[in-house]
PDB file of N, CA and C in Angstrom:
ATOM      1  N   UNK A   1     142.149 131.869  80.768  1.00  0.00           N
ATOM      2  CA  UNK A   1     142.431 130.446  80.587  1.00  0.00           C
ATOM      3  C   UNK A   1     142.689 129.819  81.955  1.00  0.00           C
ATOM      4  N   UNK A   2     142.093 128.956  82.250  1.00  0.00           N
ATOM      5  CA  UNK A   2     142.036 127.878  83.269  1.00  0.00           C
ATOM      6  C   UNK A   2     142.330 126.622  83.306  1.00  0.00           C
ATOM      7  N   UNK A   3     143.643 125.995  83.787  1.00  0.00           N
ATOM      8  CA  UNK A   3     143.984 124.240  83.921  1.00  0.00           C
ATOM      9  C   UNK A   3     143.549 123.504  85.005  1.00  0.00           C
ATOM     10  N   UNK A   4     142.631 122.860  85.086  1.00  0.00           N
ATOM     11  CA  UNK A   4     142.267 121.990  86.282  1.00  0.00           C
ATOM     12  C   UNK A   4     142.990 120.523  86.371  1.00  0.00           C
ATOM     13  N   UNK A   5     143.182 120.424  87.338  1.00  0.00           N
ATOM     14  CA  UNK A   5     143.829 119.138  87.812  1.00  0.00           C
ATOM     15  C   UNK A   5     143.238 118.235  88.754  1.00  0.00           C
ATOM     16  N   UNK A   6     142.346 117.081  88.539  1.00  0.00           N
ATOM     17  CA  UNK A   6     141.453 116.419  89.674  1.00  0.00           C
ATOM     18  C   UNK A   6     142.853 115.676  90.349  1.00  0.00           C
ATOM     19  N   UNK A   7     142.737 115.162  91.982  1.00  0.00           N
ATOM     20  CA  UNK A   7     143.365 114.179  92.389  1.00  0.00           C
ATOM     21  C   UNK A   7     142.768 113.645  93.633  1.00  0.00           C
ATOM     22  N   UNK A   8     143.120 112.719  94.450  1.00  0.00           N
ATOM     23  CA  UNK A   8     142.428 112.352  95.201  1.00  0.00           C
ATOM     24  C   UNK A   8     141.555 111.136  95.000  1.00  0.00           C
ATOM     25  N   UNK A   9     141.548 110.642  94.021  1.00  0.00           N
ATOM     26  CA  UNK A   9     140.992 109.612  93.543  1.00  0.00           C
ATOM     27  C   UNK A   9     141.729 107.901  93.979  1.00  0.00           C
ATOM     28  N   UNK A  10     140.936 106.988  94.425  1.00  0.00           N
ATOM     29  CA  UNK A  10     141.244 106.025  94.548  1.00  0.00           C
ATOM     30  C   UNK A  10     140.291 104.581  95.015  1.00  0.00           C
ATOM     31  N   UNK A  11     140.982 103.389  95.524  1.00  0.00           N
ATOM     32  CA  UNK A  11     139.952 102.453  95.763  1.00  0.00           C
ATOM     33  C   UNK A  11     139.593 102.370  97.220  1.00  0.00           C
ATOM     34  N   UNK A  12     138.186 102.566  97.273  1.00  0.00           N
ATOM     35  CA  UNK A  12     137.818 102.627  98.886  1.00  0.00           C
ATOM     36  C   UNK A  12     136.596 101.838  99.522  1.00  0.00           C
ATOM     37  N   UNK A  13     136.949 101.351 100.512  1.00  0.00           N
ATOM     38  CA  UNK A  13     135.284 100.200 101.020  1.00  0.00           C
ATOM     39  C   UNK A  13     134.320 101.328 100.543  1.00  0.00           C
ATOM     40  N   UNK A  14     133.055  99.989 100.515  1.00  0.00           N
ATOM     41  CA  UNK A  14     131.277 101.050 100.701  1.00  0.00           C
ATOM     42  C   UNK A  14     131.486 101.648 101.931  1.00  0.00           C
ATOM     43  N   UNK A  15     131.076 102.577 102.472  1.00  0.00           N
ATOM     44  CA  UNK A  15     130.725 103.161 103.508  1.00  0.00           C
ATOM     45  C   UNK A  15     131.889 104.134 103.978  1.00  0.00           C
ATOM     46  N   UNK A  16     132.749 104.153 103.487  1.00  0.00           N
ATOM     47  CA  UNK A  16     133.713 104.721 103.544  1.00  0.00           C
ATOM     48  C   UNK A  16     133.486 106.519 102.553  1.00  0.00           C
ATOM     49  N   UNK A  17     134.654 107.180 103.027  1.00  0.00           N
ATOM     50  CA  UNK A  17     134.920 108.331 102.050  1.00  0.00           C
ATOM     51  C   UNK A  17     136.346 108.640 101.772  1.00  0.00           C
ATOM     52  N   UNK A  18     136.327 110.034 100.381  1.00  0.00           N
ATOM     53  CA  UNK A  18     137.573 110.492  99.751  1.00  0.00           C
ATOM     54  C   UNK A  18     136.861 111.564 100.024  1.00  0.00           C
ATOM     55  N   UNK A  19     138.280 112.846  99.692  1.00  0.00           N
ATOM     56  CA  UNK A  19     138.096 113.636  99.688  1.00  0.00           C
ATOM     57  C   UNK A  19     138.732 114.082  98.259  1.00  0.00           C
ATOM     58  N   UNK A  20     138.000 114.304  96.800  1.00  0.00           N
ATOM     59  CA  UNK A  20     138.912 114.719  95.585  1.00  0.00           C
ATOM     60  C   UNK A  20     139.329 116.355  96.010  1.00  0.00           C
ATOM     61  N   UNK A  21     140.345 116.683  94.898  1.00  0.00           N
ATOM     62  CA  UNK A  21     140.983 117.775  95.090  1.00  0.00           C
ATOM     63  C   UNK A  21     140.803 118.320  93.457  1.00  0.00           C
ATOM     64  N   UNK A  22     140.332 119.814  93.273  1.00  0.00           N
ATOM     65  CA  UNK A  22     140.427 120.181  92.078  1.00  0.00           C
ATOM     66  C   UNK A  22     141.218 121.488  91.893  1.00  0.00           C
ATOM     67  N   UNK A  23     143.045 121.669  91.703  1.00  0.00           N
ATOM     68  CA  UNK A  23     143.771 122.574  91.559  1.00  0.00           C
ATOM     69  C   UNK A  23     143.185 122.827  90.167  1.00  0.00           C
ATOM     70  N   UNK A  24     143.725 124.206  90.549  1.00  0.00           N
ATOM     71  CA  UNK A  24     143.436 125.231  89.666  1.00  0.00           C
ATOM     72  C   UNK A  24     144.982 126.140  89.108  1.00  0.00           C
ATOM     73  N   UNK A  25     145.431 126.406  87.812  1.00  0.00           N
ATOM     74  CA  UNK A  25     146.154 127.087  87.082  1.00  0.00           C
ATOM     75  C   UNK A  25     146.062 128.555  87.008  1.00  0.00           C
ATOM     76  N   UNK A  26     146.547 129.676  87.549  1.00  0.00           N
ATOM     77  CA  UNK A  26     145.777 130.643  87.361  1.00  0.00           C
ATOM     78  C   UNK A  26     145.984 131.406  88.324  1.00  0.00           C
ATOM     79  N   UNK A  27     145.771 133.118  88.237  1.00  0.00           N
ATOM     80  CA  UNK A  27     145.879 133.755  89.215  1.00  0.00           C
ATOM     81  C   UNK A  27     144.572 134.227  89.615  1.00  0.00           C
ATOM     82  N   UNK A  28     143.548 134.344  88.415  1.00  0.00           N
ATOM     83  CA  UNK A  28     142.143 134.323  88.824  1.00  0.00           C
ATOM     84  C   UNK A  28     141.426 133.453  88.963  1.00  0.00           C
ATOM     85  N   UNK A  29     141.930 131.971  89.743  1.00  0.00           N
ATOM     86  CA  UNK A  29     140.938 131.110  89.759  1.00  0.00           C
ATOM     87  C   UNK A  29     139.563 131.774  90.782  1.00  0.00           C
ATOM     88  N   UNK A  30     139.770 132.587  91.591  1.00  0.00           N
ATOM     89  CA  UNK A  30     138.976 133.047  92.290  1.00  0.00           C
ATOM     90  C   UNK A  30     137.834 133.741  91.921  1.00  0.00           C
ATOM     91  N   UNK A  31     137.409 133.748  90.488  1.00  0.00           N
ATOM     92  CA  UNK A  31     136.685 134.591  89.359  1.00  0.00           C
ATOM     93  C   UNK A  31     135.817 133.277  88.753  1.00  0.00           C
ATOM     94  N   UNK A  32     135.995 132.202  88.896  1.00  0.00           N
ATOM     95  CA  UNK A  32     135.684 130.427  88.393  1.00  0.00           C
ATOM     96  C   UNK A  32     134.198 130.080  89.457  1.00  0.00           C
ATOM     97  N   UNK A  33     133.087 129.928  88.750  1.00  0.00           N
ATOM     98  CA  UNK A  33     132.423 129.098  89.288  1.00  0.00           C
ATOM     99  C   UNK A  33     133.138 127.432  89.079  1.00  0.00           C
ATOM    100  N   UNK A  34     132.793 127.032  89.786  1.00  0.00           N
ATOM    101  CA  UNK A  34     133.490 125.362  89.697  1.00  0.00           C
ATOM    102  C   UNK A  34     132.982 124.485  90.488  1.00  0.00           C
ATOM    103  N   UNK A  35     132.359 122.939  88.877  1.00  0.00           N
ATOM    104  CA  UNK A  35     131.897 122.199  89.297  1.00  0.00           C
ATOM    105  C   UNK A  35     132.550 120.477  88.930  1.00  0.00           C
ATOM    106  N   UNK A  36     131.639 119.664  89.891  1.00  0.00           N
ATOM    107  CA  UNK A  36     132.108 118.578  89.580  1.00  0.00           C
ATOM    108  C   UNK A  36     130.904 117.596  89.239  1.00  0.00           C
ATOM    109  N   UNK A  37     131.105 116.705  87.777  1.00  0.00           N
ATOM    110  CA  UNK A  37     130.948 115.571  87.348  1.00  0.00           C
ATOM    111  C   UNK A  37     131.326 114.672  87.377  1.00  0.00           C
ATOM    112  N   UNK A  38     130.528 113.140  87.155  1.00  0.00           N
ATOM    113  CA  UNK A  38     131.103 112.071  87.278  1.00  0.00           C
ATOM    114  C   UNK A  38     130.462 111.143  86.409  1.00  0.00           C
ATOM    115  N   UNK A  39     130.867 110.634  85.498  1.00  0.00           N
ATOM    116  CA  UNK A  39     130.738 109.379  84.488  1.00  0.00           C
ATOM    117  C   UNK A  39     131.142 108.366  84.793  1.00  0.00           C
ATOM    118  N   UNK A  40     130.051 107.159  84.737  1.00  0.00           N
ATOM    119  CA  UNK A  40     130.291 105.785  85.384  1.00  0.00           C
ATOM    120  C   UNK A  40     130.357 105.273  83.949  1.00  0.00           C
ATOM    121  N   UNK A  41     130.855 103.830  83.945  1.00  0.00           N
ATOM    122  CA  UNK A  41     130.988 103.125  82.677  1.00  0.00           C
ATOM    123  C   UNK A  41     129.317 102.512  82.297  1.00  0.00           C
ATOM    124  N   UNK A  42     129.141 103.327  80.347  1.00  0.00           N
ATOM    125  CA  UNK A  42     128.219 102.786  80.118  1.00  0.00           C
ATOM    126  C   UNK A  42     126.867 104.160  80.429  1.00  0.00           C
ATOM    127  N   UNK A  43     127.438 104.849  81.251  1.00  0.00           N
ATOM    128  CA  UNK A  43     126.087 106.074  81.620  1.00  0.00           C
ATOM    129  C   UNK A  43     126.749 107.816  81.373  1.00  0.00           C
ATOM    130  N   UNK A  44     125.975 108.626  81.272  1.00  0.00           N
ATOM    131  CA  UNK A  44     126.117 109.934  80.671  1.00  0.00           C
ATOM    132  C   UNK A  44     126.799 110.488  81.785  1.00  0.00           C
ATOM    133  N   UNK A  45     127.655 111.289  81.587  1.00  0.00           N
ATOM    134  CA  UNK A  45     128.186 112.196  82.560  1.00  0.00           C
ATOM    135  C   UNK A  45     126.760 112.979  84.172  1.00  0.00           C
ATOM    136  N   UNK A  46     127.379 112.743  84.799  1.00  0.00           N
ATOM    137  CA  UNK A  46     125.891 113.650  85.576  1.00  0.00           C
ATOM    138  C   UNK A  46     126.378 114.490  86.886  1.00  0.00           C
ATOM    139  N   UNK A  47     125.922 115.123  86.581  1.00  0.00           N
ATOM    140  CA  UNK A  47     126.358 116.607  87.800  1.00  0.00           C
ATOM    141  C   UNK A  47     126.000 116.139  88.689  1.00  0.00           C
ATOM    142  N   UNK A  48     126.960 116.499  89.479  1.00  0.00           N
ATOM    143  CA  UNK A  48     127.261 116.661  91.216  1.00  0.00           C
ATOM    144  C   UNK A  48     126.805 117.483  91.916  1.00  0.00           C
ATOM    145  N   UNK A  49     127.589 118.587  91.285  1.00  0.00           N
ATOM    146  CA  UNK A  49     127.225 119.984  92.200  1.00  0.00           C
ATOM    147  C   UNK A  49     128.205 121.111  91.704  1.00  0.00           C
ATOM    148  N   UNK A  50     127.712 122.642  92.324  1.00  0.00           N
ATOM    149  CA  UNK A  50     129.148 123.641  91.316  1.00  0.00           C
ATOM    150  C   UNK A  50     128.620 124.400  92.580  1.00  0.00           C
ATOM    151  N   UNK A  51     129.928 124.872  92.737  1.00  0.00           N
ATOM    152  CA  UNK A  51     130.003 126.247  93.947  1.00  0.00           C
ATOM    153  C   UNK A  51     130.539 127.492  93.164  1.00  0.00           C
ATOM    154  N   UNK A  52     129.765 128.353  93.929  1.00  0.00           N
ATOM    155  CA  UNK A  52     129.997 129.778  93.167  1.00  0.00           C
ATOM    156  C   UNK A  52     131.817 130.301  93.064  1.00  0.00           C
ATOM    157  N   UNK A  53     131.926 131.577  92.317  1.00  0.00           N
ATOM    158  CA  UNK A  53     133.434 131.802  92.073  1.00  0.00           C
ATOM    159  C   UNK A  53     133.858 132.653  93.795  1.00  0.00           C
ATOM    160  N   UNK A  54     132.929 132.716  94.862  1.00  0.00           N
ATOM    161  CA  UNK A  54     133.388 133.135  95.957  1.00  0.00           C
ATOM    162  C   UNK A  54     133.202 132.062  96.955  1.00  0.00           C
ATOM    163  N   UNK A  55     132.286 131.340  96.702  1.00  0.00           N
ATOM    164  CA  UNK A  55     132.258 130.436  97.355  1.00  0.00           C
ATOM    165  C   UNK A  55     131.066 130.507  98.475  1.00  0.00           C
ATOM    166  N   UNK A  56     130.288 131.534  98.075  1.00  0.00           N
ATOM    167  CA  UNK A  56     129.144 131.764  98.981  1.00  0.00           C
ATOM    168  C   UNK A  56     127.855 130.961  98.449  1.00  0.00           C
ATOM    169  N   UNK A  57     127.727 130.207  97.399  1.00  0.00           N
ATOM    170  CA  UNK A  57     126.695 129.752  97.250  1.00  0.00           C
ATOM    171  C   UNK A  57     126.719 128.002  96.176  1.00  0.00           C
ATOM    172  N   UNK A  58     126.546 127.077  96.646  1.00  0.00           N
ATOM    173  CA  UNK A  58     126.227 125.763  96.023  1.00  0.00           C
ATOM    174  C   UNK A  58     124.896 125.010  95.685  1.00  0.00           C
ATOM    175  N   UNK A  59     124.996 124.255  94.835  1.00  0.00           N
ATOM    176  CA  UNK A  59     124.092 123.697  94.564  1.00  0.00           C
ATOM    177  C   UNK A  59     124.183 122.303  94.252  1.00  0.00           C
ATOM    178  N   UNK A  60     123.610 121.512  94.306  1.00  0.00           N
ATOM    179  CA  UNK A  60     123.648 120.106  94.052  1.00  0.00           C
ATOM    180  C   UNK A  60     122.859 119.508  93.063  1.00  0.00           C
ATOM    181  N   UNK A  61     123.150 118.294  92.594  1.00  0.00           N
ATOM    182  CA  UNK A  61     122.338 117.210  92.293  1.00  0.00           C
ATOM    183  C   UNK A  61     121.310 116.961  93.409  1.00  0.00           C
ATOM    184  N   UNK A  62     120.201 116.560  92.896  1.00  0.00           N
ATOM    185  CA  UNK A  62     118.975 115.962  93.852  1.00  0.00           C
ATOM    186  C   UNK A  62     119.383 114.684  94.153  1.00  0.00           C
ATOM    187  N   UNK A  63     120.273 113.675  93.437  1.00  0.00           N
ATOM    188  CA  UNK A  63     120.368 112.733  93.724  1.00  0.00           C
ATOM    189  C   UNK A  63     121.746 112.090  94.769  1.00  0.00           C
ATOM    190  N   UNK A  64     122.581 113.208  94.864  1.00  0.00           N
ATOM    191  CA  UNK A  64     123.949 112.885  96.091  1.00  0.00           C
ATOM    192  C   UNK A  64     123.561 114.121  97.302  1.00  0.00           C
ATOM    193  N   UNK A  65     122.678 114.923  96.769  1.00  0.00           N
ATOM    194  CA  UNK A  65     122.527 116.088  98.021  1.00  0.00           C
ATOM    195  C   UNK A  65     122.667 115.231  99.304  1.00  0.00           C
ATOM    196  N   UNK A  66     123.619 115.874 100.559  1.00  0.00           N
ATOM    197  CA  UNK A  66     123.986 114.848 102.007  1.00  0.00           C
ATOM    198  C   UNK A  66     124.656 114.360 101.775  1.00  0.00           C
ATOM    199  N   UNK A  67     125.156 113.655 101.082  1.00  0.00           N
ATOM    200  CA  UNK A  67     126.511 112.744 101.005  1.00  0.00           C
ATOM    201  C   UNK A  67     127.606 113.457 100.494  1.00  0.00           C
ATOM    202  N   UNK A  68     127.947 113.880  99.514  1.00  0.00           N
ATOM    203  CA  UNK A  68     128.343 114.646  98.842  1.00  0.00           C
ATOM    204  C   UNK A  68     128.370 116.343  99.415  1.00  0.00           C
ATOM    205  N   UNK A  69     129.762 116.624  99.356  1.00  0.00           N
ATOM    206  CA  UNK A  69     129.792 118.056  99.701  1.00  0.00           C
ATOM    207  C   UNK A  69     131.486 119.141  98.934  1.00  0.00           C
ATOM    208  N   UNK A  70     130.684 119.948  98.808  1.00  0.00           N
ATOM    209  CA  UNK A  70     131.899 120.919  97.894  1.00  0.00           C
ATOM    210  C   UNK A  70     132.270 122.340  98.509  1.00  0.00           C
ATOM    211  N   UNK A  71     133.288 122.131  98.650  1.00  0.00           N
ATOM    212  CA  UNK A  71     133.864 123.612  98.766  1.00  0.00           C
ATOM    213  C   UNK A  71     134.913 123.999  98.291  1.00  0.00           C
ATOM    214  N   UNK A  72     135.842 125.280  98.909  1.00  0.00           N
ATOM    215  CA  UNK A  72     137.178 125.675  98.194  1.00  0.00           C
ATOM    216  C   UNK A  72     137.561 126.421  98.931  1.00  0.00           C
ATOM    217  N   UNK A  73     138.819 126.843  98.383  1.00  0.00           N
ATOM    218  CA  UNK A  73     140.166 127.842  99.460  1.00  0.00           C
ATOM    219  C   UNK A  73     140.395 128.473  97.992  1.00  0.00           C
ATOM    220  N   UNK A  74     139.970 129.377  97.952  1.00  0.00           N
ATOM    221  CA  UNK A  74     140.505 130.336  96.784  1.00  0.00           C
ATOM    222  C   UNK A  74     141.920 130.805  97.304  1.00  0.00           C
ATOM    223  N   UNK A  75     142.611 130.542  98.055  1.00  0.00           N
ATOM    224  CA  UNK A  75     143.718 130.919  98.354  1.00  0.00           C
ATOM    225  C   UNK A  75     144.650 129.978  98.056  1.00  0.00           C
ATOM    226  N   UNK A  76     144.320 128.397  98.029  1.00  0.00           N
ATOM    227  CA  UNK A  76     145.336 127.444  97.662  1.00  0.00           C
ATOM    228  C   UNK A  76     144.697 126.858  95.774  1.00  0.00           C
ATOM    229  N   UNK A  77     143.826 127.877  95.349  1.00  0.00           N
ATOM    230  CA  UNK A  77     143.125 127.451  93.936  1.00  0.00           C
ATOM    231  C   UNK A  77     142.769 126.283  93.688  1.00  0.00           C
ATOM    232  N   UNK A  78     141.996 125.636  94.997  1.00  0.00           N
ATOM    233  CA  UNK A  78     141.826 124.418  95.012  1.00  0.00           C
ATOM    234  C   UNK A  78     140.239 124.185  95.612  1.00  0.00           C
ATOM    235  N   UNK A  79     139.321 123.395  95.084  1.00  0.00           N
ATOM    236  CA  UNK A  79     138.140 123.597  95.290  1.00  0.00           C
ATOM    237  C   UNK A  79     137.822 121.813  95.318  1.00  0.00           C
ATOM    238  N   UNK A  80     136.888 121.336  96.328  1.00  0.00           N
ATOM    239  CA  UNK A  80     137.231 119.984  97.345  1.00  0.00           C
ATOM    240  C   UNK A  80     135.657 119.377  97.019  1.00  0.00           C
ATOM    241  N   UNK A  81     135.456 117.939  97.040  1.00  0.00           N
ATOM    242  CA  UNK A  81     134.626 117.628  96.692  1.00  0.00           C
ATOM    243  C   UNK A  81     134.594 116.237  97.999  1.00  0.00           C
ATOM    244  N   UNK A  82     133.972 116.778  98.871  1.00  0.00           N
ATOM    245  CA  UNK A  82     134.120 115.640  99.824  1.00  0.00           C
ATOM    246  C   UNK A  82     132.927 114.818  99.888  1.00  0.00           C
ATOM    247  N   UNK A  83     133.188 113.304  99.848  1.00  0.00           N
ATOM    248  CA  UNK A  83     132.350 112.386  99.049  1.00  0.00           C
ATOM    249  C   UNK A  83     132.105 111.174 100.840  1.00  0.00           C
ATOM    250  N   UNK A  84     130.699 111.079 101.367  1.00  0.00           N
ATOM    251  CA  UNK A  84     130.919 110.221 102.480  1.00  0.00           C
ATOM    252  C   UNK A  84     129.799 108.957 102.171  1.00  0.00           C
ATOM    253  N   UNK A  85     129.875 107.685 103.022  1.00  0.00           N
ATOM    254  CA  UNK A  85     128.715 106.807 102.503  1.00  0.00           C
ATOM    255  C   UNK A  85     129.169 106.551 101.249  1.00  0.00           C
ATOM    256  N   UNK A  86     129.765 106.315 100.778  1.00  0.00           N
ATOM    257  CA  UNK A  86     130.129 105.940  99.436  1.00  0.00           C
ATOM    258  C   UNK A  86     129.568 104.512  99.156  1.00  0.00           C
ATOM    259  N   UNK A  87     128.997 104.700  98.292  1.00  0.00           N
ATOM    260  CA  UNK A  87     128.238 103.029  97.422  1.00  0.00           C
ATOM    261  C   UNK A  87     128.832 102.734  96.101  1.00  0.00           C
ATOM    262  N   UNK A  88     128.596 101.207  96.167  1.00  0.00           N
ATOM    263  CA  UNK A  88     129.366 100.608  94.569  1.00  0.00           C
ATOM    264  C   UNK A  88     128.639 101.590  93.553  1.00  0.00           C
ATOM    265  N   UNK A  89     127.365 102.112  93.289  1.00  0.00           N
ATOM    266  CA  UNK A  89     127.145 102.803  92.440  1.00  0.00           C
ATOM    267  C   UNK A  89     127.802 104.185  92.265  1.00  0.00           C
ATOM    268  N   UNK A  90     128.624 104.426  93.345  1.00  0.00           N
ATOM    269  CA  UNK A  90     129.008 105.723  93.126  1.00  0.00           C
ATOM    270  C   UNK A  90     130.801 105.640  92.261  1.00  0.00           C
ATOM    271  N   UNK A  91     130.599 104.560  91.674  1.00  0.00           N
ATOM    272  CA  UNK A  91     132.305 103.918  90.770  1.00  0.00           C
ATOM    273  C   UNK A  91     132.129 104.992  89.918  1.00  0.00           C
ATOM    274  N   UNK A  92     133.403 105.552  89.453  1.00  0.00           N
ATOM    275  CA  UNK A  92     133.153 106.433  87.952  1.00  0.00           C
ATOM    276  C   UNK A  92     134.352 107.493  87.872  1.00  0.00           C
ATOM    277  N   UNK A  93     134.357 107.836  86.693  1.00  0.00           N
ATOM    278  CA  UNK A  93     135.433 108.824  86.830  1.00  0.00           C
ATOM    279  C   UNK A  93     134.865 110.016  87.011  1.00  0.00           C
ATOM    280  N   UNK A  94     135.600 111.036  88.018  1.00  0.00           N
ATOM    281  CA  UNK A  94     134.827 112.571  88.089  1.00  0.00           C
ATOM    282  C   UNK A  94     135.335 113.403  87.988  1.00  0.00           C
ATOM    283  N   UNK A  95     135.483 114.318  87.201  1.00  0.00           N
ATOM    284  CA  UNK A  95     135.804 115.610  86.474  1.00  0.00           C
ATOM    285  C   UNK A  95     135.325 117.172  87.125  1.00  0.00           C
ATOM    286  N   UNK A  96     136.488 118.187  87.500  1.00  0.00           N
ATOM    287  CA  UNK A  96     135.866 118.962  87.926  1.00  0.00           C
ATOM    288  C   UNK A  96     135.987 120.024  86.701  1.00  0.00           C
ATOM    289  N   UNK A  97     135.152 121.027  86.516  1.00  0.00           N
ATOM    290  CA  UNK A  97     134.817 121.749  85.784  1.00  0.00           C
ATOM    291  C   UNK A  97     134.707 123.200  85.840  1.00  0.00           C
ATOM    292  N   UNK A  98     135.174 123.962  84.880  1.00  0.00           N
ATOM    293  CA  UNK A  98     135.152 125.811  85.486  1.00  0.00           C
ATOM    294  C   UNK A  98     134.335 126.691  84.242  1.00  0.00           C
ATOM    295  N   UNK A  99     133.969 127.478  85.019  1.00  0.00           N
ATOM    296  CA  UNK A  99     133.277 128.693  84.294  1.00  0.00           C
ATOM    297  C   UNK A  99     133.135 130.131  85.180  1.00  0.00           C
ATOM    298  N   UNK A 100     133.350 131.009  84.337  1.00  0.00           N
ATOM    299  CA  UNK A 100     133.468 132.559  85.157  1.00  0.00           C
ATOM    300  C   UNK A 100     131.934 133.004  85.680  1.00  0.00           C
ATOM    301  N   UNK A 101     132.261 133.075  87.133  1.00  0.00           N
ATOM    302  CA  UNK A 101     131.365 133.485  88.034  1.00  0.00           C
ATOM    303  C   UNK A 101     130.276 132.332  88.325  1.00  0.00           C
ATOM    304  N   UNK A 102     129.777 132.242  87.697  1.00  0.00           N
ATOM    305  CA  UNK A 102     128.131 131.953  88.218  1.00  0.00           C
ATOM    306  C   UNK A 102     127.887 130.121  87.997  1.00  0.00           C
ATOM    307  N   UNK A 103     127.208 129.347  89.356  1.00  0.00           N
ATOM    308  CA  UNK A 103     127.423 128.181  89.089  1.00  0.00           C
ATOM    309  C   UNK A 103     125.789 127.809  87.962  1.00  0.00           C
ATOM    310  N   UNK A 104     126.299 126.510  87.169  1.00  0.00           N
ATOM    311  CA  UNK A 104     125.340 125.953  86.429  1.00  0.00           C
ATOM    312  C   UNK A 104     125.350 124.694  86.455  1.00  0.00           C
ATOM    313  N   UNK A 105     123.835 123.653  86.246  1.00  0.00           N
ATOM    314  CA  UNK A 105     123.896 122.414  85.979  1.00  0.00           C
ATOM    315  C   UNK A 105     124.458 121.703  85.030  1.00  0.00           C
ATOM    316  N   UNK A 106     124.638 122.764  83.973  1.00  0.00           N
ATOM    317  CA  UNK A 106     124.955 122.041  82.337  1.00  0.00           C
ATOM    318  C   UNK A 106     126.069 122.181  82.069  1.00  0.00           C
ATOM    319  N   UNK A 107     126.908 120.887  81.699  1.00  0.00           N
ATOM    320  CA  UNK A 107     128.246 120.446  81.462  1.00  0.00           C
ATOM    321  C   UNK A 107     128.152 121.479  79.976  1.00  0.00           C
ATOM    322  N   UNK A 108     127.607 121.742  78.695  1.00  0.00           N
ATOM    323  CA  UNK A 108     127.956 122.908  78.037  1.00  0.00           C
ATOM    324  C   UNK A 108     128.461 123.982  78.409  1.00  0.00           C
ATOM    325  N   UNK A 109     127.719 124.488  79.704  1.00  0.00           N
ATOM    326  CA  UNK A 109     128.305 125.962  80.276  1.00  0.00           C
ATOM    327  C   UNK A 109     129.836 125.858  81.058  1.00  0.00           C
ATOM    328  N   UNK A 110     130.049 124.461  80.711  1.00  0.00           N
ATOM    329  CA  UNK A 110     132.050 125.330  81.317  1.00  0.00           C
ATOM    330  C   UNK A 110     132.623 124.950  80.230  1.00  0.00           C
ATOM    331  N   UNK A 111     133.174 125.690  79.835  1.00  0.00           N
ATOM    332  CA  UNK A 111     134.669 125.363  78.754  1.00  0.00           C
ATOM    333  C   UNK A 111     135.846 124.642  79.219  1.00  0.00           C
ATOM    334  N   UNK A 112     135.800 124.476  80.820  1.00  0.00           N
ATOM    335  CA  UNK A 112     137.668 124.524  81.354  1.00  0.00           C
ATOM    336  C   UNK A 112     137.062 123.112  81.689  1.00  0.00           C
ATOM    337  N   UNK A 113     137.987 122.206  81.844  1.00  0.00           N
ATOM    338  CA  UNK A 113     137.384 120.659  82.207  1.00  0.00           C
ATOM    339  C   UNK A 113     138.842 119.827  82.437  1.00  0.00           C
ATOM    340  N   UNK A 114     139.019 119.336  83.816  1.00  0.00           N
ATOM    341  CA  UNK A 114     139.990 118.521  84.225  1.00  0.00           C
ATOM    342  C   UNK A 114     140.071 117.454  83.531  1.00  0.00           C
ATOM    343  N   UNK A 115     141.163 116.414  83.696  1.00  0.00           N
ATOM    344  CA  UNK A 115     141.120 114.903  83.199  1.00  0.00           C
ATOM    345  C   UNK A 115     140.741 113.985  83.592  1.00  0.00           C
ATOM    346  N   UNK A 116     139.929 114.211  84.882  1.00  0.00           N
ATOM    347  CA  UNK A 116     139.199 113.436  85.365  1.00  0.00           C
ATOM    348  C   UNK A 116     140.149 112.601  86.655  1.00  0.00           C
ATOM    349  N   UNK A 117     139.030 111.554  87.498  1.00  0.00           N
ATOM    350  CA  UNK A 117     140.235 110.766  88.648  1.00  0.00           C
ATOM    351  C   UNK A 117     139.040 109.853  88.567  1.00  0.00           C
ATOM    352  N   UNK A 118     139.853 108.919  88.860  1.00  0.00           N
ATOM    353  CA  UNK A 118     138.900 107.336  89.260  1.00  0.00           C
ATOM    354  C   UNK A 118     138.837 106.960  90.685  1.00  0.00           C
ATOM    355  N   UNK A 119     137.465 106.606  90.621  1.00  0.00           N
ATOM    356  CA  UNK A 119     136.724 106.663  91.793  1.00  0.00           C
ATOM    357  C   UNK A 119     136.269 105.366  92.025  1.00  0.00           C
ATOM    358  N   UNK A 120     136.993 104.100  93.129  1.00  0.00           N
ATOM    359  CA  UNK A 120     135.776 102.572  92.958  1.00  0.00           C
ATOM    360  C   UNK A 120     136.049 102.337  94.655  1.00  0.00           C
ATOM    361  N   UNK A 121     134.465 102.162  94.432  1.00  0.00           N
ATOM    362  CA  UNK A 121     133.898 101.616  95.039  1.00  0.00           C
ATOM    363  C   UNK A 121     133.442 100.144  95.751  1.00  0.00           C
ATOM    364  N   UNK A 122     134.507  99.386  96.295  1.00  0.00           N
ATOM    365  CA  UNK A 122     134.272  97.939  96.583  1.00  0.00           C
ATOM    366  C   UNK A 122     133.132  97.800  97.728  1.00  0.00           C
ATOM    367  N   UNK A 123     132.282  96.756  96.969  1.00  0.00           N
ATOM    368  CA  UNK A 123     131.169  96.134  98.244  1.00  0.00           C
ATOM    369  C   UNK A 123     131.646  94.862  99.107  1.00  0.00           C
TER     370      UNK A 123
END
């Protein structure tokens, strides 16, 4: 069992960046592939990106690949979603997400799912 906690969320110019934070519950978070989503108002949830449970391997969306970047400290169970260039389209709430070992595109394949943090974007 895994509790995620997004934070880091807030209001920031275009062109600007955050850095979200996704704690982790757990003594094996280090066993967690873990990814992050983001739902804008009105549109389907859509993957970001998920880094492996060691942290040796990521993958992205085709559509934030470069801007967008993920990693983690399996030592502080906290896995980072650093967001740069930020555009009004990138408003939304984003959710990070866990599953054992291996990263995937599909929000089905994690069971563990944060409460999300709000993310806006002023132009």
């Amino acid at each position: 069992q895994v509790q995620l906690v997004e934070s880091g969320g807030g209001l920031v110019q275009a062109g600007g960046s955050l850095r979200l934070s996704c704690t982790a519950s757990g003594r094996t978070f280090s066993s967690y592939a873990t990814a992050w989503f983001r739902q804008a108002p009105g549109k389907e949830r859509e993957f970001i990106g998920s880094i492996s449970a060691s942290g040796g391997y990521t993958v992205y969306g085709d559509s934030l690949k470069g801007r967008f970047t993920i990693s983690r400290d399996n030592a502080e169970n906290t896995v980072y979603l650093q967001m740069n260039s930020l555009k009004p389209e990138d408003t939304a709430v984003y959710y990070c997400a866990a599953r054992l070992w291996y990263v995937s595109r599909a929000m089905p394949q994690y069971p563990y799912w944060g409460q999300g943090t709000q993310v806006t974007v002023s132009s």
